[in-house]
C-alpha atoms as a PDB file:
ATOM      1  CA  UNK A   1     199.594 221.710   4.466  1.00  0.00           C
ATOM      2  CA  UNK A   2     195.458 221.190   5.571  1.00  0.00           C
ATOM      3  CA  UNK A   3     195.186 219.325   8.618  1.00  0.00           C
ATOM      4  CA  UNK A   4     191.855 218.003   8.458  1.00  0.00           C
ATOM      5  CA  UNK A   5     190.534 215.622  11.412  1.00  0.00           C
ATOM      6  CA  UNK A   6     187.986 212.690  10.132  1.00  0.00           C
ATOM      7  CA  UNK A   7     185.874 211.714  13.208  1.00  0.00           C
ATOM      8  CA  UNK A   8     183.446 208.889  13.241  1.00  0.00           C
ATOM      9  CA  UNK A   9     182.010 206.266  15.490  1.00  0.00           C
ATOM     10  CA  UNK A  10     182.212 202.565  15.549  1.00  0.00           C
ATOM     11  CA  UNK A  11     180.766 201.036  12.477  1.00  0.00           C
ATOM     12  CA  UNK A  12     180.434 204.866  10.682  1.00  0.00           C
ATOM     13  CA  UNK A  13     182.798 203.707   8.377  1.00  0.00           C
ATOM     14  CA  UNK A  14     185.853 205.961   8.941  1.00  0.00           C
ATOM     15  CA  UNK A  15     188.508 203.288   8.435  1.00  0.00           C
ATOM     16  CA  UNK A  16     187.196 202.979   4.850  1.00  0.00           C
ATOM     17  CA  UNK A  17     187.416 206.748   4.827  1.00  0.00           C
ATOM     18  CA  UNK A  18     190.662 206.250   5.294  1.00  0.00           C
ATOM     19  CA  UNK A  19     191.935 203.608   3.475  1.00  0.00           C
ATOM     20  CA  UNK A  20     190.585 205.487   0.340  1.00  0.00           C
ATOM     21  CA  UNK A  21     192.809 208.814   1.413  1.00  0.00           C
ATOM     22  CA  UNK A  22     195.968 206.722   1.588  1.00  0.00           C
ATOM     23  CA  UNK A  23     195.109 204.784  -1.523  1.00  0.00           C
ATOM     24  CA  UNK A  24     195.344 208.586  -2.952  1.00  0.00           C
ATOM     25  CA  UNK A  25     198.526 209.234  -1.291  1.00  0.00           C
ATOM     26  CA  UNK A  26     198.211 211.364   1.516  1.00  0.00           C
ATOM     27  CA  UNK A  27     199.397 210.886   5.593  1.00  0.00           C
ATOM     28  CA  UNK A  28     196.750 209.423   7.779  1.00  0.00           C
ATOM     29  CA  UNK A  29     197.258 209.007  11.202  1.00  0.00           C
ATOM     30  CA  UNK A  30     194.956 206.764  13.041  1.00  0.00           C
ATOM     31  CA  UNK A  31     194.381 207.553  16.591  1.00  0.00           C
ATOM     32  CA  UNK A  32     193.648 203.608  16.962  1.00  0.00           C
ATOM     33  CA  UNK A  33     196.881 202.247  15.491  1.00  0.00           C
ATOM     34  CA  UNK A  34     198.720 205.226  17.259  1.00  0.00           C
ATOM     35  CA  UNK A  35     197.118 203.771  20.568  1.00  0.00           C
ATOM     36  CA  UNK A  36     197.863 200.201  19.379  1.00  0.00           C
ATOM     37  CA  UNK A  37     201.816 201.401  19.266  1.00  0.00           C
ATOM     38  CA  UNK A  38     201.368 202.510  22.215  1.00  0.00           C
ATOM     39  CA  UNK A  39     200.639 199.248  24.399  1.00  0.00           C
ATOM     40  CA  UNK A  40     203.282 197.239  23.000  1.00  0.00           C
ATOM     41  CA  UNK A  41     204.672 194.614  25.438  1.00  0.00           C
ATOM     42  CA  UNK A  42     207.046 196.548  27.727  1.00  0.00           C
ATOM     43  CA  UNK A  43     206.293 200.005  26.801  1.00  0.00           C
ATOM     44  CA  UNK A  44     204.862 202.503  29.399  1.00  0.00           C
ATOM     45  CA  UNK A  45     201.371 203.502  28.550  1.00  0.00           C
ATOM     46  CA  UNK A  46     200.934 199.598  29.137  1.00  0.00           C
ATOM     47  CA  UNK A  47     202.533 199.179  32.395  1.00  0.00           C
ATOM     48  CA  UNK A  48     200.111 202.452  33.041  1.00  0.00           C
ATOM     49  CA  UNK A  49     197.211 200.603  32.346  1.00  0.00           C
ATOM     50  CA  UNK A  50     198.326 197.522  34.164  1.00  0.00           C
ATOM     51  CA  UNK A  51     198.773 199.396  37.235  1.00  0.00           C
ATOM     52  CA  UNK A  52     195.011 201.287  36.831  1.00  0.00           C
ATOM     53  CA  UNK A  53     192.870 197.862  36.099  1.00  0.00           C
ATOM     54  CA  UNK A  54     195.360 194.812  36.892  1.00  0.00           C
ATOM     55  CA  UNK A  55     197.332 192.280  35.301  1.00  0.00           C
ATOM     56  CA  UNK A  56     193.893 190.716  33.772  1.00  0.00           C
ATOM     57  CA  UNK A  57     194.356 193.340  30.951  1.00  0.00           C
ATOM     58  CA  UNK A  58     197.104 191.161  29.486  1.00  0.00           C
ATOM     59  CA  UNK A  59     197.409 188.162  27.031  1.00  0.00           C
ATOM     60  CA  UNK A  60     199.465 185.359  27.913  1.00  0.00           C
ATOM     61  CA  UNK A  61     201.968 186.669  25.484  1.00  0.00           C
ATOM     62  CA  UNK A  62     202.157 189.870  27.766  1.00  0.00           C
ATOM     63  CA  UNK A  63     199.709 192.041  24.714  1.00  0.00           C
ATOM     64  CA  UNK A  64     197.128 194.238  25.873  1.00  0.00           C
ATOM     65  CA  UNK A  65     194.026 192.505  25.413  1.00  0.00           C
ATOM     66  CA  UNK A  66     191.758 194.860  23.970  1.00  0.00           C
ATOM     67  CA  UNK A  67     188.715 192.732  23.705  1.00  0.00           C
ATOM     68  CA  UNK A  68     189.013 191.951  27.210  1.00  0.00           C
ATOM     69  CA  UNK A  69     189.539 196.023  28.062  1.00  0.00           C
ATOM     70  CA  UNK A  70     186.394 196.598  25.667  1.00  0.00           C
ATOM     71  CA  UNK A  71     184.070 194.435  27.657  1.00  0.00           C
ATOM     72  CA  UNK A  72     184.936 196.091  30.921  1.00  0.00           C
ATOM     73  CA  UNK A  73     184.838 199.329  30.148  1.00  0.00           C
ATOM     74  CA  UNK A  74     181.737 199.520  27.749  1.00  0.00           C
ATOM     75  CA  UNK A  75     179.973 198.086  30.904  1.00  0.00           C
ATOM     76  CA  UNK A  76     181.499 200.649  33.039  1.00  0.00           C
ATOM     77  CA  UNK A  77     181.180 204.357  32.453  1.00  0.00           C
ATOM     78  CA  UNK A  78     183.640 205.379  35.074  1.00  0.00           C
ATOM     79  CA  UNK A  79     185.932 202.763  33.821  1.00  0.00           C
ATOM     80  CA  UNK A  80     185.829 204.142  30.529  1.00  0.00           C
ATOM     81  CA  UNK A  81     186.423 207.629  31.848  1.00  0.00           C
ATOM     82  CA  UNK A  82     189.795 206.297  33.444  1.00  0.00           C
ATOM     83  CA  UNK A  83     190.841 204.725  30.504  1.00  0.00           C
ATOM     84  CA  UNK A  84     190.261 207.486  28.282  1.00  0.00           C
ATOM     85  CA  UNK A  85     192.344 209.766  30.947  1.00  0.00           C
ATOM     86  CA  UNK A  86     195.294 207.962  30.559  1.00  0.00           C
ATOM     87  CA  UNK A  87     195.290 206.701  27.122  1.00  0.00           C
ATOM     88  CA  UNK A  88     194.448 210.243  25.068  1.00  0.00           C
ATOM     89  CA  UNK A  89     196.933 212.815  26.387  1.00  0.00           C
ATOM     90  CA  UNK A  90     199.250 209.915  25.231  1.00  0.00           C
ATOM     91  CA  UNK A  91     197.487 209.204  21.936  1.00  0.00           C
ATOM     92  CA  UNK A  92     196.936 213.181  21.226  1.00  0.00           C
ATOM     93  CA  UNK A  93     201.037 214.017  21.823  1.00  0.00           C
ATOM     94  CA  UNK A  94     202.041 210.979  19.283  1.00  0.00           C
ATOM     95  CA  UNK A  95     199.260 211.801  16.731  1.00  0.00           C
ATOM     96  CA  UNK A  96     200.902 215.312  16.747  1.00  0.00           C
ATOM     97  CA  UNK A  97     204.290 213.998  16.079  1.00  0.00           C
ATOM     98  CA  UNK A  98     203.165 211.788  13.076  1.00  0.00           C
ATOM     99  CA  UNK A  99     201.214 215.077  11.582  1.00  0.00           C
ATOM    100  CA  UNK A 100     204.347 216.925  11.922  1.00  0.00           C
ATOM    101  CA  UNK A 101     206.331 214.678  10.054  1.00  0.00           C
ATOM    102  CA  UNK A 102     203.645 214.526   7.131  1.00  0.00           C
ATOM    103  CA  UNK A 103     204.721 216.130   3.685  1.00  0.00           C
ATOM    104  CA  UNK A 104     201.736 215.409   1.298  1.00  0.00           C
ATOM    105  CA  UNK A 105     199.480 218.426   0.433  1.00  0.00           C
ATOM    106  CA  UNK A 106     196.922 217.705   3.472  1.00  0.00           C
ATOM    107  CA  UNK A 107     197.007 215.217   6.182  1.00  0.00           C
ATOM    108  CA  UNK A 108     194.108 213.580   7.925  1.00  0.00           C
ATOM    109  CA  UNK A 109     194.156 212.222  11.582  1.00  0.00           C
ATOM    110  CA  UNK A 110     191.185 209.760  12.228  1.00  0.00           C
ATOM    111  CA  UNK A 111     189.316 210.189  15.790  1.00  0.00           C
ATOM    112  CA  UNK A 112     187.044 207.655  16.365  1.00  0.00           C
ATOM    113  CA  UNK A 113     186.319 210.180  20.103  1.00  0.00           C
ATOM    114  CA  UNK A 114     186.764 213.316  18.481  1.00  0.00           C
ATOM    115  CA  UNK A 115     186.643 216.515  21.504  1.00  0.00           C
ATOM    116  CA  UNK A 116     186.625 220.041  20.626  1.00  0.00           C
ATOM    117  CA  UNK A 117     189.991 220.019  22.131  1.00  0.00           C
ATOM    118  CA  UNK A 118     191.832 218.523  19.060  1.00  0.00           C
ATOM    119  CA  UNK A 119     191.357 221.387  16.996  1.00  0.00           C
ATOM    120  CA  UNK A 120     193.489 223.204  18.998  1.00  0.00           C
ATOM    121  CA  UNK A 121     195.995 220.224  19.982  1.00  0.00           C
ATOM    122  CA  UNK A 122     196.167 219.185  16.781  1.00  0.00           C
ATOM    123  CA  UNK A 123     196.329 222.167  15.030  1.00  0.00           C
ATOM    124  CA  UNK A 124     193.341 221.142  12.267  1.00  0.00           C
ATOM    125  CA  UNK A 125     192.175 223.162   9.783  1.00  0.00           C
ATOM    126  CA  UNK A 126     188.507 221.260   9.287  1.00  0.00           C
ATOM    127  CA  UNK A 127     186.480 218.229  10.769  1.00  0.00           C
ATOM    128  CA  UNK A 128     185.095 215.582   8.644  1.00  0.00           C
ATOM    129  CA  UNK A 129     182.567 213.951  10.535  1.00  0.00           C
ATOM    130  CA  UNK A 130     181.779 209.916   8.892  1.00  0.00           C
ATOM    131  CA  UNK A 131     177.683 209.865  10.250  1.00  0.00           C
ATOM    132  CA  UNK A 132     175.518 206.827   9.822  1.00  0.00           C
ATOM    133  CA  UNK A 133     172.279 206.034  11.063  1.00  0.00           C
ATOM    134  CA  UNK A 134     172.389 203.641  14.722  1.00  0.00           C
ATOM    135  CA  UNK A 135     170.657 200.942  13.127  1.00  0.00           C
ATOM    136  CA  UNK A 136     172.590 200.888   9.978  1.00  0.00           C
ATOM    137  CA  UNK A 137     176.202 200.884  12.570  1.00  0.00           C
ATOM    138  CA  UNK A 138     174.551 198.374  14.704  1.00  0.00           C
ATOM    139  CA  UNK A 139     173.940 196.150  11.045  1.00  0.00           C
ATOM    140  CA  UNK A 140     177.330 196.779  10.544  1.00  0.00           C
ATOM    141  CA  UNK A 141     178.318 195.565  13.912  1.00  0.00           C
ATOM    142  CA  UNK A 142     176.828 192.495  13.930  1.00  0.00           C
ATOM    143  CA  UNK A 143     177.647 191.474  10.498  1.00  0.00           C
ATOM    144  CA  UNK A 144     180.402 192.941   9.245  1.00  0.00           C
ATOM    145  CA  UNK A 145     182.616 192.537  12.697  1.00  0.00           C
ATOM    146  CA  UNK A 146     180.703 189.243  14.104  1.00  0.00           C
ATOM    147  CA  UNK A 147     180.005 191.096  17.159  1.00  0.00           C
ATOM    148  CA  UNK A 148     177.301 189.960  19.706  1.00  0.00           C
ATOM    149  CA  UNK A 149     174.168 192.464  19.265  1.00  0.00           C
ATOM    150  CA  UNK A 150     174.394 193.151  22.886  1.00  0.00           C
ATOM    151  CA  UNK A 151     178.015 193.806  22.517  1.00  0.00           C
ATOM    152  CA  UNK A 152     177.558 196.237  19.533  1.00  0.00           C
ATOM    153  CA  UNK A 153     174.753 198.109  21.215  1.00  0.00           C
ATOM    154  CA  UNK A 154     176.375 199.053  24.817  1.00  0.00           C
ATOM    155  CA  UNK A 155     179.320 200.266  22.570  1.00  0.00           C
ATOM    156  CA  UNK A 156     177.149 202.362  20.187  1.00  0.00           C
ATOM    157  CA  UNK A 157     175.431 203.591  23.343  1.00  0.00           C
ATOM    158  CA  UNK A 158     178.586 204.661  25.413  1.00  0.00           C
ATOM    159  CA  UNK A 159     179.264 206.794  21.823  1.00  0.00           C
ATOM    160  CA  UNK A 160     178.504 210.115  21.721  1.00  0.00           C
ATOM    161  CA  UNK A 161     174.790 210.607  19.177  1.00  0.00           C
ATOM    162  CA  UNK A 162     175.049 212.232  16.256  1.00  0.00           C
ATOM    163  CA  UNK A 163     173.694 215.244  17.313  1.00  0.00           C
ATOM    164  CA  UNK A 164     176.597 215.810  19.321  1.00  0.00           C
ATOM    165  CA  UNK A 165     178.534 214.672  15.716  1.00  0.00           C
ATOM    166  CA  UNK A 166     177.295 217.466  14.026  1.00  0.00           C
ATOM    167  CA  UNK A 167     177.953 220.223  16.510  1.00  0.00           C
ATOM    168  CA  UNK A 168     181.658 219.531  15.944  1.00  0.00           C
ATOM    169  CA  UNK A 169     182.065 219.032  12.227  1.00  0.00           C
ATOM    170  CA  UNK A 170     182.553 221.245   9.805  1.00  0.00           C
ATOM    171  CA  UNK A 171     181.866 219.056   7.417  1.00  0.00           C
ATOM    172  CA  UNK A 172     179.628 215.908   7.515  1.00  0.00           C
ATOM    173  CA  UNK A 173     180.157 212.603   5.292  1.00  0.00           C
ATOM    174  CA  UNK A 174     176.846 210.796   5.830  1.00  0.00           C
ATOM    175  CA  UNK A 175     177.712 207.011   4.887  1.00  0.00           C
ATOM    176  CA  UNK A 176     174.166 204.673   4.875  1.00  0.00           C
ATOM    177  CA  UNK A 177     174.512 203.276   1.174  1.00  0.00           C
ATOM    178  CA  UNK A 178     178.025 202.156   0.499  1.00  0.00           C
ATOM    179  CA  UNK A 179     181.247 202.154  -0.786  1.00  0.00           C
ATOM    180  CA  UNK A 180     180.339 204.098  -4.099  1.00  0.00           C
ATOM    181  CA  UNK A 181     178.281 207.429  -2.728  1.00  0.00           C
ATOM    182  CA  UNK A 182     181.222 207.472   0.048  1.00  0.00           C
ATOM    183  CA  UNK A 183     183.889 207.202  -2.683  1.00  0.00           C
ATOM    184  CA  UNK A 184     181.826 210.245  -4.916  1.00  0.00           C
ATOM    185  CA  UNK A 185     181.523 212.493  -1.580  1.00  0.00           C
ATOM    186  CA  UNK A 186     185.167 211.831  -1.025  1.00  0.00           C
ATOM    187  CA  UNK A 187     186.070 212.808  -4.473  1.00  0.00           C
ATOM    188  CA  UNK A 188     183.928 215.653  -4.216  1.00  0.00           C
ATOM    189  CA  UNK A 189     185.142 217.087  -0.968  1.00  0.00           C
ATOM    190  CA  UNK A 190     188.544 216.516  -2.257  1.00  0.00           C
ATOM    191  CA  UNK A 191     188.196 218.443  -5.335  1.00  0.00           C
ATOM    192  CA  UNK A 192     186.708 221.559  -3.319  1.00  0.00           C
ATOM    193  CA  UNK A 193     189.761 221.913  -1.768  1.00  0.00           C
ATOM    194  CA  UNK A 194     192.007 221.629  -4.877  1.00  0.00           C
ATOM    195  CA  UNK A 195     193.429 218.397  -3.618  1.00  0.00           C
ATOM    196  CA  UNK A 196     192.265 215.899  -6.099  1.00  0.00           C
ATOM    197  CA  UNK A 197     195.343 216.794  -8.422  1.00  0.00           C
ATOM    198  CA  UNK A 198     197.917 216.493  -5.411  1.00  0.00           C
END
């Protein structure tokens, strides 16, 4: 079975990367919902993050609030760093679990903050990288996702560029037109690796 990582940053369009693998059948884990599992009330990666930035990270149902954790951390790089420490090592260990457990003929793990690292960790075969143009993402951003411009541009900006992208990928999925040249570069990339007929 391929492991192949599909990397992207916010408003690349990796979740519709994604959605169009499992419409086709095949395992997708998504680091996002895997940290989303994660931060349930009462589990411990959430009582860990209560303890590093206070009980202001909660809803007043006891949820993480994650727009609330956004805004402080995209305004604060070292904030961000501590996050990341204790979130990924947690993230990385259950995305390799739900790879394990995959039995179609490849399965992709979407990294929004892919790191050379996950090759090995996860055990991948290839990198897809989803690329798009900043001011196309920042578009996106704004009017896809109804985010506030200033909002969507500290986030973009806190991403890695992608130059950096490209250094990692073994193969890149540029995605500034739409949902039908994604779809055909899908299908293409797919067929290359004699998994169109899975």
């Amino acid at each position: 079975m391929k492991r192949i990582a599909v990397a992207g940053g916010i408003g690349a369009g990796k979740s519709t990367v994604v959605e169009f693998l499992r419409d086709r059948g095949f395992t997708c884990v998504d680091a996002d919902d895997v940290y989303a599992d994660l931060v349930q009330p009462g589990s411990p990666l959430l009582a860990t993050l209560v303890d590093a930035f206070g009980s202001a990270v909660l809803s007043a149902t006891g949820h993480l609030d994650r727009a609330f954790v956004a805004r402080v951390v995209f305004a604060d790089r070292s904030a961000l760093r501590r996050l990341n420490a204790i979130t990924h090592p947690a993230v990385g260990l259950e995305m390799h679990r739900r790879l394990d457990q995959a039995t179609s003929a490849a399965a992709f793990a979407a990294i929004p903050l892919f790191r050379e690292s996950h090759r090995e960790q996860l055990h991948l075969d290839e990198v897809w990288s989803v690329l798009v143009e900043p001011d196309v993402a920042l578009g996106r951003l704004v009017s896809l996702r109804h985010m506030d411009e200033d909002d969507a541009r500290q986030r973009l900006a806190a991403q890695m560029s992608n130059d950096e992208r490209l250094a990692l990928s073994d193969v890149v999925i540029w995605n500034n037109a739409g949902r039908d040249e994604l779809a055909t570069r899908l299908v293409e990339l797919l067929g290359e690796r004699g998994l169109d007929g899975h």
